[in-house]
PDB file of N, CA and C in Angstrom:
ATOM      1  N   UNK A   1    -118.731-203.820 -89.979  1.00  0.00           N
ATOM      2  CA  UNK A   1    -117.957-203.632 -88.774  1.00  0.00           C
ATOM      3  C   UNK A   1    -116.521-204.131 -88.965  1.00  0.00           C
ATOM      4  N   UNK A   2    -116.199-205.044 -89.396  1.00  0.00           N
ATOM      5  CA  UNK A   2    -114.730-205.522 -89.693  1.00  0.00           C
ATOM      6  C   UNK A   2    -114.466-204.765 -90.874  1.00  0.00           C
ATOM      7  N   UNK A   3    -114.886-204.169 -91.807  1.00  0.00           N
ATOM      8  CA  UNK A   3    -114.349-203.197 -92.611  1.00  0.00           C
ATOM      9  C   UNK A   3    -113.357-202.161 -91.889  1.00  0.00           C
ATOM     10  N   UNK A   4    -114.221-201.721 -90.842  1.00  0.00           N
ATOM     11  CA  UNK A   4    -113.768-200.510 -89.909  1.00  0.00           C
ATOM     12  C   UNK A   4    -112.893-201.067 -89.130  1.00  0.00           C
ATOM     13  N   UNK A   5    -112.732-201.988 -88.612  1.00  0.00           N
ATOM     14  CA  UNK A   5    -112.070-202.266 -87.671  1.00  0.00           C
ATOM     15  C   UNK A   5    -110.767-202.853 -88.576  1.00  0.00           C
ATOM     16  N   UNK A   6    -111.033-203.403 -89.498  1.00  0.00           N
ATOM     17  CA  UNK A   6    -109.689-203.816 -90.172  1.00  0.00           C
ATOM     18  C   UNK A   6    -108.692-202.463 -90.656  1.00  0.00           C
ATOM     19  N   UNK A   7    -109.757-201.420 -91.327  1.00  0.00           N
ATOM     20  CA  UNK A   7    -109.346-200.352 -92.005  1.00  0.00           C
ATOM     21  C   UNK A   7    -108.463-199.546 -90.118  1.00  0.00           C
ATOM     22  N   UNK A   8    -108.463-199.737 -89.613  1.00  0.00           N
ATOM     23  CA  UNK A   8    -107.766-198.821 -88.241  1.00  0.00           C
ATOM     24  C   UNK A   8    -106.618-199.407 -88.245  1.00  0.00           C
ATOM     25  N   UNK A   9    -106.893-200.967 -88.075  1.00  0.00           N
ATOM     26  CA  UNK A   9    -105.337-201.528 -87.914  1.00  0.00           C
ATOM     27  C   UNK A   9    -104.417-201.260 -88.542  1.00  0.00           C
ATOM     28  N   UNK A  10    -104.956-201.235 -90.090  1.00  0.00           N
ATOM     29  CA  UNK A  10    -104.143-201.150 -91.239  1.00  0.00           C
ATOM     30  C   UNK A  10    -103.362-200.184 -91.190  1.00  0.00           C
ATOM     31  N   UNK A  11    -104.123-199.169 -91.181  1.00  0.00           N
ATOM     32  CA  UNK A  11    -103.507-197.591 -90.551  1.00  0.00           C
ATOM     33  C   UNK A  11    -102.612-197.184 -89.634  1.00  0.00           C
ATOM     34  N   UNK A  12    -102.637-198.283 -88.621  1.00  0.00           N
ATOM     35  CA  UNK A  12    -101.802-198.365 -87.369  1.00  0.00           C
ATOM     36  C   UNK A  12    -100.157-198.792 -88.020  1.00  0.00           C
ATOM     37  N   UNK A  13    -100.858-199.902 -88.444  1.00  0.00           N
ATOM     38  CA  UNK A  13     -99.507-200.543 -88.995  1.00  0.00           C
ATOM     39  C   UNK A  13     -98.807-199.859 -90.019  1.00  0.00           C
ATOM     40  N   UNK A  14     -99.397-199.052 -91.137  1.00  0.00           N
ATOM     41  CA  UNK A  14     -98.819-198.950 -91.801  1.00  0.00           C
ATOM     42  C   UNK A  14     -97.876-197.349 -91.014  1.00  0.00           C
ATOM     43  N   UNK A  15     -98.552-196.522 -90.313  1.00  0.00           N
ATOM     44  CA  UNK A  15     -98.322-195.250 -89.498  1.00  0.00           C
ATOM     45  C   UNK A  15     -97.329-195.284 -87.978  1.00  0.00           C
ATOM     46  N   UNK A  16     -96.849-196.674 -87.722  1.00  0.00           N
ATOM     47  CA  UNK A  16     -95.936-197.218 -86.765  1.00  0.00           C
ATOM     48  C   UNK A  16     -95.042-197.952 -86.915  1.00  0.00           C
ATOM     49  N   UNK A  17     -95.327-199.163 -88.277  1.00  0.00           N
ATOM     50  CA  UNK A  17     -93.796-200.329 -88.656  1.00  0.00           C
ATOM     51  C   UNK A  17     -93.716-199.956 -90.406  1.00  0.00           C
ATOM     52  N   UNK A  18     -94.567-199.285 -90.918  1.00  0.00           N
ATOM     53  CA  UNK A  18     -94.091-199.035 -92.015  1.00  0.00           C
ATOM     54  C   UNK A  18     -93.288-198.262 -92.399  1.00  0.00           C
ATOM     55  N   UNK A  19     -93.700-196.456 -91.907  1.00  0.00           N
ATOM     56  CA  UNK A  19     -93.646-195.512 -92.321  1.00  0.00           C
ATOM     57  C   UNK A  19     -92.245-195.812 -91.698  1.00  0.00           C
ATOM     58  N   UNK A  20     -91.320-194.996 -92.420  1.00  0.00           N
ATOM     59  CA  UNK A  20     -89.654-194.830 -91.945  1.00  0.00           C
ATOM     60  C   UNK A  20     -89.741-193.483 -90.984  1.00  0.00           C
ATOM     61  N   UNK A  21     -90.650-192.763 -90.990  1.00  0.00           N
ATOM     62  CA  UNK A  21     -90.602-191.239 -90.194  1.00  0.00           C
ATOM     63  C   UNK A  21     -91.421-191.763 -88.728  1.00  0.00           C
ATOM     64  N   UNK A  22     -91.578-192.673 -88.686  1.00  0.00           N
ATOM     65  CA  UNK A  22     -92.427-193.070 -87.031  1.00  0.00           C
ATOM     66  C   UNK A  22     -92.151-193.500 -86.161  1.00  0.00           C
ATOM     67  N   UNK A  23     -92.289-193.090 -84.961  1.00  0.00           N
ATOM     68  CA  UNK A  23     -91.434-192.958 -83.836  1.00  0.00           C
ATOM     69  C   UNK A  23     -91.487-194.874 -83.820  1.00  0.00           C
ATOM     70  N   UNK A  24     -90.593-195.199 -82.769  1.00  0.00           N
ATOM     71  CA  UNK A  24     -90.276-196.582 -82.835  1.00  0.00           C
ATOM     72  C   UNK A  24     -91.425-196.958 -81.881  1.00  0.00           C
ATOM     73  N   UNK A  25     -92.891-197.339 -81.770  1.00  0.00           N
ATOM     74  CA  UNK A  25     -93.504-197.093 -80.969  1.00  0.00           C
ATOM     75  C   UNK A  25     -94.193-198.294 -81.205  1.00  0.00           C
ATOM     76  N   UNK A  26     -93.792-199.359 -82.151  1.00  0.00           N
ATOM     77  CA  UNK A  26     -94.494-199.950 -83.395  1.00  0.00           C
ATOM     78  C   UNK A  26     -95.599-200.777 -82.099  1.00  0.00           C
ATOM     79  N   UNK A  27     -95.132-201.862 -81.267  1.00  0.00           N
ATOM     80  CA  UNK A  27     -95.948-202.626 -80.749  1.00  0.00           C
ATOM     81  C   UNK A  27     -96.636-202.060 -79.894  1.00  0.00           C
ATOM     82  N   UNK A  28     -97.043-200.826 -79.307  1.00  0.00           N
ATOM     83  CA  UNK A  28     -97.742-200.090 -78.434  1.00  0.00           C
ATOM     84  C   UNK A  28     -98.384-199.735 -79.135  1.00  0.00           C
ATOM     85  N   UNK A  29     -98.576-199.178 -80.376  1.00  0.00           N
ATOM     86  CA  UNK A  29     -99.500-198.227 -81.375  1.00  0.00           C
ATOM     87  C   UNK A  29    -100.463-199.317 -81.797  1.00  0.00           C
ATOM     88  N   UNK A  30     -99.615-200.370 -82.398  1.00  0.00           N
ATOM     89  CA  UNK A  30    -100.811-201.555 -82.837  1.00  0.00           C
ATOM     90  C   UNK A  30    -101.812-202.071 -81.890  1.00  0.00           C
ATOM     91  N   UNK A  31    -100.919-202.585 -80.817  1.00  0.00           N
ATOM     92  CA  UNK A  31    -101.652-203.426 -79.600  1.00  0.00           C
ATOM     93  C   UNK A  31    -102.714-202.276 -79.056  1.00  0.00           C
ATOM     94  N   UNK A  32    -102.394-200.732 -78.947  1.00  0.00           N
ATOM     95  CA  UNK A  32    -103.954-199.627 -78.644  1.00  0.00           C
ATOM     96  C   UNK A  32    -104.885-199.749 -79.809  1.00  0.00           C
ATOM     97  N   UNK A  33    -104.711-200.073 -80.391  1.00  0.00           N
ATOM     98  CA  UNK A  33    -105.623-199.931 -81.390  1.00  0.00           C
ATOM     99  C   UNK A  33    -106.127-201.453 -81.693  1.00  0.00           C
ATOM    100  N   UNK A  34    -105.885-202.514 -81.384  1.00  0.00           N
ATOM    101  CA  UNK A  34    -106.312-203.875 -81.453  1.00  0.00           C
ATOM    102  C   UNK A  34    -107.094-203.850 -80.002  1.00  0.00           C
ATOM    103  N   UNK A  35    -106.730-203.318 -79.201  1.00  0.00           N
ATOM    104  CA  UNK A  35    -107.563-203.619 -78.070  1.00  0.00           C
ATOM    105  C   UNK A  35    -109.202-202.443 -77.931  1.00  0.00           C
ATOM    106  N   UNK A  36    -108.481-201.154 -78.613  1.00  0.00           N
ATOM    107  CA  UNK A  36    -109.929-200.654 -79.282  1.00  0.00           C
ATOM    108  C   UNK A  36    -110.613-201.171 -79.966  1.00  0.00           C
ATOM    109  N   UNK A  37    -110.050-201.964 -81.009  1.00  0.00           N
ATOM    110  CA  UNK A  37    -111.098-202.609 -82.145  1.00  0.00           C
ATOM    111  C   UNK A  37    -112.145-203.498 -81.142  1.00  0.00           C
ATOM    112  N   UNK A  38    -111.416-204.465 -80.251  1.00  0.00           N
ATOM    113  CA  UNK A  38    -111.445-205.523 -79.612  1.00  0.00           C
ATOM    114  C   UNK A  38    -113.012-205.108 -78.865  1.00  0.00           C
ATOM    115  N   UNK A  39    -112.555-203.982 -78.308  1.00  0.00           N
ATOM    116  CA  UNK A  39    -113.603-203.182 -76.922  1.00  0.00           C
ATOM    117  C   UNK A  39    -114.728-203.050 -77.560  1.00  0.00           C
ATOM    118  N   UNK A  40    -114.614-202.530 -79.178  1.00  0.00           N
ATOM    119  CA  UNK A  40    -115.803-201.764 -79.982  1.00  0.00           C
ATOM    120  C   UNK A  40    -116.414-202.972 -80.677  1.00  0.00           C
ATOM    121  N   UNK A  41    -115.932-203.713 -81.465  1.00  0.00           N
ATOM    122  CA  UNK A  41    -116.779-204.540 -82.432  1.00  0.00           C
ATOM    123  C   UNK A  41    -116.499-205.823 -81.936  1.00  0.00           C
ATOM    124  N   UNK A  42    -115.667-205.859 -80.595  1.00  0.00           N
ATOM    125  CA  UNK A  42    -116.311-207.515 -79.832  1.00  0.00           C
ATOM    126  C   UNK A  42    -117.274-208.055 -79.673  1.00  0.00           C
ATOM    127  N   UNK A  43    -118.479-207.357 -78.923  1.00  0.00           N
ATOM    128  CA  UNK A  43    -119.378-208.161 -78.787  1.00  0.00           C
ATOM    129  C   UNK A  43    -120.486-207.448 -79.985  1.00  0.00           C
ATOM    130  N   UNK A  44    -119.799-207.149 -81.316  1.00  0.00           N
ATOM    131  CA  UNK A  44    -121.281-207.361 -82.472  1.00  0.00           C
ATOM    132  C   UNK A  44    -120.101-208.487 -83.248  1.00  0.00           C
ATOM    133  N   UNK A  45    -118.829-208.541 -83.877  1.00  0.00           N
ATOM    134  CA  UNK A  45    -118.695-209.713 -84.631  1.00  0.00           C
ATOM    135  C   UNK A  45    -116.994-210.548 -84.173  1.00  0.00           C
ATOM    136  N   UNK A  46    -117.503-210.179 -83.033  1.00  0.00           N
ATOM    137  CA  UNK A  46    -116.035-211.398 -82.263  1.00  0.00           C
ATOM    138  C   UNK A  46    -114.281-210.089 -82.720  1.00  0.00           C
ATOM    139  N   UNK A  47    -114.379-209.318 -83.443  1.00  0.00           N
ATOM    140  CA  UNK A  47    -113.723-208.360 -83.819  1.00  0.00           C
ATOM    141  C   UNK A  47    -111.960-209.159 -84.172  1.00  0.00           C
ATOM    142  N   UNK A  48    -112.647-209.730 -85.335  1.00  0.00           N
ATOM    143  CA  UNK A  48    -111.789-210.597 -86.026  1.00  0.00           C
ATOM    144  C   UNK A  48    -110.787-209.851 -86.743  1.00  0.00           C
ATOM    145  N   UNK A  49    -110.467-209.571 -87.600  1.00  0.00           N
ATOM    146  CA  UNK A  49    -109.636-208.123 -88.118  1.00  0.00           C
ATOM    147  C   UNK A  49    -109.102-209.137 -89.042  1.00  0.00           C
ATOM    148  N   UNK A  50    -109.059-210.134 -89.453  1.00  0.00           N
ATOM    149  CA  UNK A  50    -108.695-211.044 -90.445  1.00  0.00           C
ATOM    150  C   UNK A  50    -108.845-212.397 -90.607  1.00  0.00           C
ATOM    151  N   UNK A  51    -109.285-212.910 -92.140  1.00  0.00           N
ATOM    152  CA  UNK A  51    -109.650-213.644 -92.494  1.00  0.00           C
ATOM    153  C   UNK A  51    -109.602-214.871 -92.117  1.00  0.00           C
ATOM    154  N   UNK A  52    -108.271-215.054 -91.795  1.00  0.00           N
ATOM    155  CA  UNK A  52    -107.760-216.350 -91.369  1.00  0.00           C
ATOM    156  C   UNK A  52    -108.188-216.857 -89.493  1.00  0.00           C
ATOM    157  N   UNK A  53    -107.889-215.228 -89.053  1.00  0.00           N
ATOM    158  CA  UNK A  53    -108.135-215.526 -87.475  1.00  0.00           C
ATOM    159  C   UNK A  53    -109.765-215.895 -87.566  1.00  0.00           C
ATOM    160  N   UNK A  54    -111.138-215.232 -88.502  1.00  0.00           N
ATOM    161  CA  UNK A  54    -112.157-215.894 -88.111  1.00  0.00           C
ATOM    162  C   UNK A  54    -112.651-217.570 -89.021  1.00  0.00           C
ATOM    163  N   UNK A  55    -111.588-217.701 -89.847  1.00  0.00           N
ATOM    164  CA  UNK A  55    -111.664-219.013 -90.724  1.00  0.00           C
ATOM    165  C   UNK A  55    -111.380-220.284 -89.725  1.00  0.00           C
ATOM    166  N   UNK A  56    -109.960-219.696 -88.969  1.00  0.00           N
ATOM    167  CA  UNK A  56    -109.348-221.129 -88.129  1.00  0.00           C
ATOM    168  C   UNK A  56    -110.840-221.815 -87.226  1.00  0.00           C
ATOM    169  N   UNK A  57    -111.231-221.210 -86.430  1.00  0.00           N
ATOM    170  CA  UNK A  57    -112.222-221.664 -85.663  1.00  0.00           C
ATOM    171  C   UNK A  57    -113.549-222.087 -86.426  1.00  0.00           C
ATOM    172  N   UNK A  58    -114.182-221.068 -87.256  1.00  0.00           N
ATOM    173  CA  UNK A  58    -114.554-222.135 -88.000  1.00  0.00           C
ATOM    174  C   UNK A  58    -114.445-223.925 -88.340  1.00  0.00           C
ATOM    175  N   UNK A  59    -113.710-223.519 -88.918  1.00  0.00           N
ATOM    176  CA  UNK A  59    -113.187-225.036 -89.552  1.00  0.00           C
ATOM    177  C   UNK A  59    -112.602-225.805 -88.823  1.00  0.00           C
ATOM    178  N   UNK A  60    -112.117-225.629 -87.271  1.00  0.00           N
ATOM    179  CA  UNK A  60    -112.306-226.215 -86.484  1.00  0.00           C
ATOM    180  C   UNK A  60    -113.561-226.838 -85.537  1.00  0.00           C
ATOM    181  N   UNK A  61    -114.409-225.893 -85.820  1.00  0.00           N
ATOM    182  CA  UNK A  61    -115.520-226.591 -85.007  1.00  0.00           C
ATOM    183  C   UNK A  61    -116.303-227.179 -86.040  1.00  0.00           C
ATOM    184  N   UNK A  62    -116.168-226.930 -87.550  1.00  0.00           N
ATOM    185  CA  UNK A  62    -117.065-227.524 -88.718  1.00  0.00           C
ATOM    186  C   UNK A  62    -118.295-226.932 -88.537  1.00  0.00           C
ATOM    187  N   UNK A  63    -118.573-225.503 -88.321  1.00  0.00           N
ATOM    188  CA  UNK A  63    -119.579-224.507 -88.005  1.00  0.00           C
ATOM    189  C   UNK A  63    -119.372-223.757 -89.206  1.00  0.00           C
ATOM    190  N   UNK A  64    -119.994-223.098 -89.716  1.00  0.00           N
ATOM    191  CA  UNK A  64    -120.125-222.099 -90.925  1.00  0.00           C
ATOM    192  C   UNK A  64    -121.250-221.344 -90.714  1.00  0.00           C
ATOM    193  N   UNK A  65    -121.444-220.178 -90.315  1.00  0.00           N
ATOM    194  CA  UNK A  65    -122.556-219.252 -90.709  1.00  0.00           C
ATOM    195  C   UNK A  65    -122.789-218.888 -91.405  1.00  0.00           C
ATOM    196  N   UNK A  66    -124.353-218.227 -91.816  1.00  0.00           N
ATOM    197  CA  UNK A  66    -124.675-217.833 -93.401  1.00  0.00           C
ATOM    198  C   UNK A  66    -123.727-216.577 -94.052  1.00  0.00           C
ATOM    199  N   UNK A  67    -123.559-215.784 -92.351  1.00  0.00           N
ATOM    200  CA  UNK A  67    -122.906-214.678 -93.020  1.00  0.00           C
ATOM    201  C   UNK A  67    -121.361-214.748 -93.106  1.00  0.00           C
ATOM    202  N   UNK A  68    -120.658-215.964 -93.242  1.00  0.00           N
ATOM    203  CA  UNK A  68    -119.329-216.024 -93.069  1.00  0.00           C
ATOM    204  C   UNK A  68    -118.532-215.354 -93.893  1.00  0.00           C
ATOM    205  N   UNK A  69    -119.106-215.228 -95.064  1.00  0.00           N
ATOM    206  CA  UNK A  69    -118.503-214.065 -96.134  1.00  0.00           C
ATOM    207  C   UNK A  69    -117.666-212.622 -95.537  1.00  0.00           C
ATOM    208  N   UNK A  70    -118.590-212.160 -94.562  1.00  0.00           N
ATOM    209  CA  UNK A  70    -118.316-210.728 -93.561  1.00  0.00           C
ATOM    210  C   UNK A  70    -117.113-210.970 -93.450  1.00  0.00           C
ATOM    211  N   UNK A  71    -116.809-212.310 -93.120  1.00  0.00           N
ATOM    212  CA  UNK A  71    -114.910-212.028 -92.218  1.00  0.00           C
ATOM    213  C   UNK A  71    -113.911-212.062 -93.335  1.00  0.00           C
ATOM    214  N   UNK A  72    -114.771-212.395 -94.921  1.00  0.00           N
ATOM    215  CA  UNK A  72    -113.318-212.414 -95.655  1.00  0.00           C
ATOM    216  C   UNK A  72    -113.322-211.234 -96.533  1.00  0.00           C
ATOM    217  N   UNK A  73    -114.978-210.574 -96.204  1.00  0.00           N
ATOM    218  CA  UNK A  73    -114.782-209.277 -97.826  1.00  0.00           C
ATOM    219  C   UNK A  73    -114.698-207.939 -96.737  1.00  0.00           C
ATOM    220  N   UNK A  74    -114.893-208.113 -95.336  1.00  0.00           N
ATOM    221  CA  UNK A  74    -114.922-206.936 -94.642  1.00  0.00           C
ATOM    222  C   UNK A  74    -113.327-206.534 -94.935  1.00  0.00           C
ATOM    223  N   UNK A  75    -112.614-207.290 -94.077  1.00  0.00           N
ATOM    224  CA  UNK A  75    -111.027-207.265 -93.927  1.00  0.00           C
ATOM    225  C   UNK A  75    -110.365-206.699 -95.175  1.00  0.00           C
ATOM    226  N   UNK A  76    -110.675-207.450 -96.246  1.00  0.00           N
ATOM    227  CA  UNK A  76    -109.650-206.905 -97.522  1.00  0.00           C
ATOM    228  C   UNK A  76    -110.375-206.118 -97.972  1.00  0.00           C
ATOM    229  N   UNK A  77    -111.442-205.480 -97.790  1.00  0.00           N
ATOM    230  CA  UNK A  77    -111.926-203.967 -98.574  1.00  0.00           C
ATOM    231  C   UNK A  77    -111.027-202.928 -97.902  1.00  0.00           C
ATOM    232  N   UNK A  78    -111.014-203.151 -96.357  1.00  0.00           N
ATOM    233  CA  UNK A  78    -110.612-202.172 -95.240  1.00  0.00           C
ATOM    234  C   UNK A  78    -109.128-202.140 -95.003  1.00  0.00           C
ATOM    235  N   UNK A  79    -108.835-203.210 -95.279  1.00  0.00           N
ATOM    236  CA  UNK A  79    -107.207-203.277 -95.575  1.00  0.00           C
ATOM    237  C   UNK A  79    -106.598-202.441 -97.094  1.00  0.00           C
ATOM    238  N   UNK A  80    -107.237-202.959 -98.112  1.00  0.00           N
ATOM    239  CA  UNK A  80    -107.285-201.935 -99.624  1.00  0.00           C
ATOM    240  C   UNK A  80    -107.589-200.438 -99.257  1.00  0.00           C
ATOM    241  N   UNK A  81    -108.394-200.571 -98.514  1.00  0.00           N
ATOM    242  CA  UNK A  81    -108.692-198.771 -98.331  1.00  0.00           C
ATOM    243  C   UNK A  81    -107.660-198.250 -97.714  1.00  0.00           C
ATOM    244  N   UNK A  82    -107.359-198.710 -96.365  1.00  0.00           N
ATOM    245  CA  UNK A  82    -106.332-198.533 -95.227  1.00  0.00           C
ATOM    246  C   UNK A  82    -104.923-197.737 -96.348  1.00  0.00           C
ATOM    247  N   UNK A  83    -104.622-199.238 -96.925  1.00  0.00           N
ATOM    248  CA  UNK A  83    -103.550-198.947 -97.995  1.00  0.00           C
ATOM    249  C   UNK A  83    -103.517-197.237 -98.880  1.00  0.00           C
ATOM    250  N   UNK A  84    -104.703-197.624 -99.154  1.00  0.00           N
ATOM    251  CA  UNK A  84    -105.106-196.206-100.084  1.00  0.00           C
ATOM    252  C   UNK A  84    -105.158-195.139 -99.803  1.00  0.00           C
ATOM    253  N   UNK A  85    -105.724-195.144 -98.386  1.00  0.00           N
ATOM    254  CA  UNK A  85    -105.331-193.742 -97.826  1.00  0.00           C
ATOM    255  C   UNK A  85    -104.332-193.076 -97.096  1.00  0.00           C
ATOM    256  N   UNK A  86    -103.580-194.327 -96.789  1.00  0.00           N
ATOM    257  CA  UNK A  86    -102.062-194.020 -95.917  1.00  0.00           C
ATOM    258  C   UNK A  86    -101.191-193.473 -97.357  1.00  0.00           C
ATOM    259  N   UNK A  87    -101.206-194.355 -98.240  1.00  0.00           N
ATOM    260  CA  UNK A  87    -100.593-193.799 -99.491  1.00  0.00           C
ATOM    261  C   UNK A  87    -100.910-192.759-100.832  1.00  0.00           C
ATOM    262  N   UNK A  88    -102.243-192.413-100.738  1.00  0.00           N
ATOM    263  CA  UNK A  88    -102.537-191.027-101.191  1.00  0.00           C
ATOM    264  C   UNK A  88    -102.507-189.881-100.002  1.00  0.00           C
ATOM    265  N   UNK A  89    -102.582-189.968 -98.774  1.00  0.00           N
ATOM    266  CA  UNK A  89    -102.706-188.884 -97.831  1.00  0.00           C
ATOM    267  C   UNK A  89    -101.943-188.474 -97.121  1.00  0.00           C
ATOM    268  N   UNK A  90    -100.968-189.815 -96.597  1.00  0.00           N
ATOM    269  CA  UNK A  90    -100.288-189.394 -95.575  1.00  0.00           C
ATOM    270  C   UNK A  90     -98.725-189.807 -95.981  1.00  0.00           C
ATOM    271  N   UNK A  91     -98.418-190.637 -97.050  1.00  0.00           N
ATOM    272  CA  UNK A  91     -96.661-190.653 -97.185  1.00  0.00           C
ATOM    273  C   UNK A  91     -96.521-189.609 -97.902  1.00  0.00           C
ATOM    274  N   UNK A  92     -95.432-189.276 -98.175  1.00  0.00           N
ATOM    275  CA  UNK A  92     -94.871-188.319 -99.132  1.00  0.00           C
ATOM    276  C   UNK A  92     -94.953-188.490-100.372  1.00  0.00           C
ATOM    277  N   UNK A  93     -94.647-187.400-101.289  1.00  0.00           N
ATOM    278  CA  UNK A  93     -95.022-188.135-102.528  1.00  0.00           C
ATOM    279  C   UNK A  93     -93.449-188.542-102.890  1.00  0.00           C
ATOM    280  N   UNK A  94     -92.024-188.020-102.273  1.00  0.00           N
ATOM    281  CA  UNK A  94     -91.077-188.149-102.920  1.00  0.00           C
ATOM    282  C   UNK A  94     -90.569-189.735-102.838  1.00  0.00           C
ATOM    283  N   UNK A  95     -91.607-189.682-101.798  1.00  0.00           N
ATOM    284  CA  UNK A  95     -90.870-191.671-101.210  1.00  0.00           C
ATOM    285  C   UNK A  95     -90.647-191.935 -99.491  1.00  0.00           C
ATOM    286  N   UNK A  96     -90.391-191.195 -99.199  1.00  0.00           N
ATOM    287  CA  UNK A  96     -89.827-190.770 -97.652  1.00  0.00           C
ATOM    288  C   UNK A  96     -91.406-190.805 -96.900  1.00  0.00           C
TER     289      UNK A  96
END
């Protein structure tokens, strides 16, 4: 689930503050799509979207679950992919 949900953001971001051809729309495009993630994979894994946001609390409460791994290999597979497909599919190849 944070695979997916990381892999959208990524997409967002890279398709609103990256891309030089995208409308200036940057904090509306992200924030719809963080509050989708939010709606969809909230109540199965808190819909963390990165490592650090589900680490802090952790290690603040000195809680660790078995499956704590999920919040650090979901994110950077889905972020690597995100990457991969914004840049084989959707930039240009000249650069632009």
């Amino acid at each position: 689930m944070e695979l997916v949900l990381t892999f959208f953001l990524i997409l967002a971001v890279y398709g609103t503050i990256v891309d030089r051809r995208a409308p200036k729309i940057a904090g509306f495009g992200v924030g719809l799509v963080v509050v989708a993630d939010v709606l969809t994979g909230g109540p199965f894994t808190g819909a963390a979207m990165n490592p650090a946001r589900a680490t802090g609390p952790m290690l603040a409460s000195l809680t660790f679950p078995s499956y704590w791994y999920a919040y650090w290999i979901g994110p950077v597979i889905g972020g690597v992919l995100a990457g991969l497909v914004y840049s084989q599919f959707v930039e240009n190849r000249d650069g632009s």
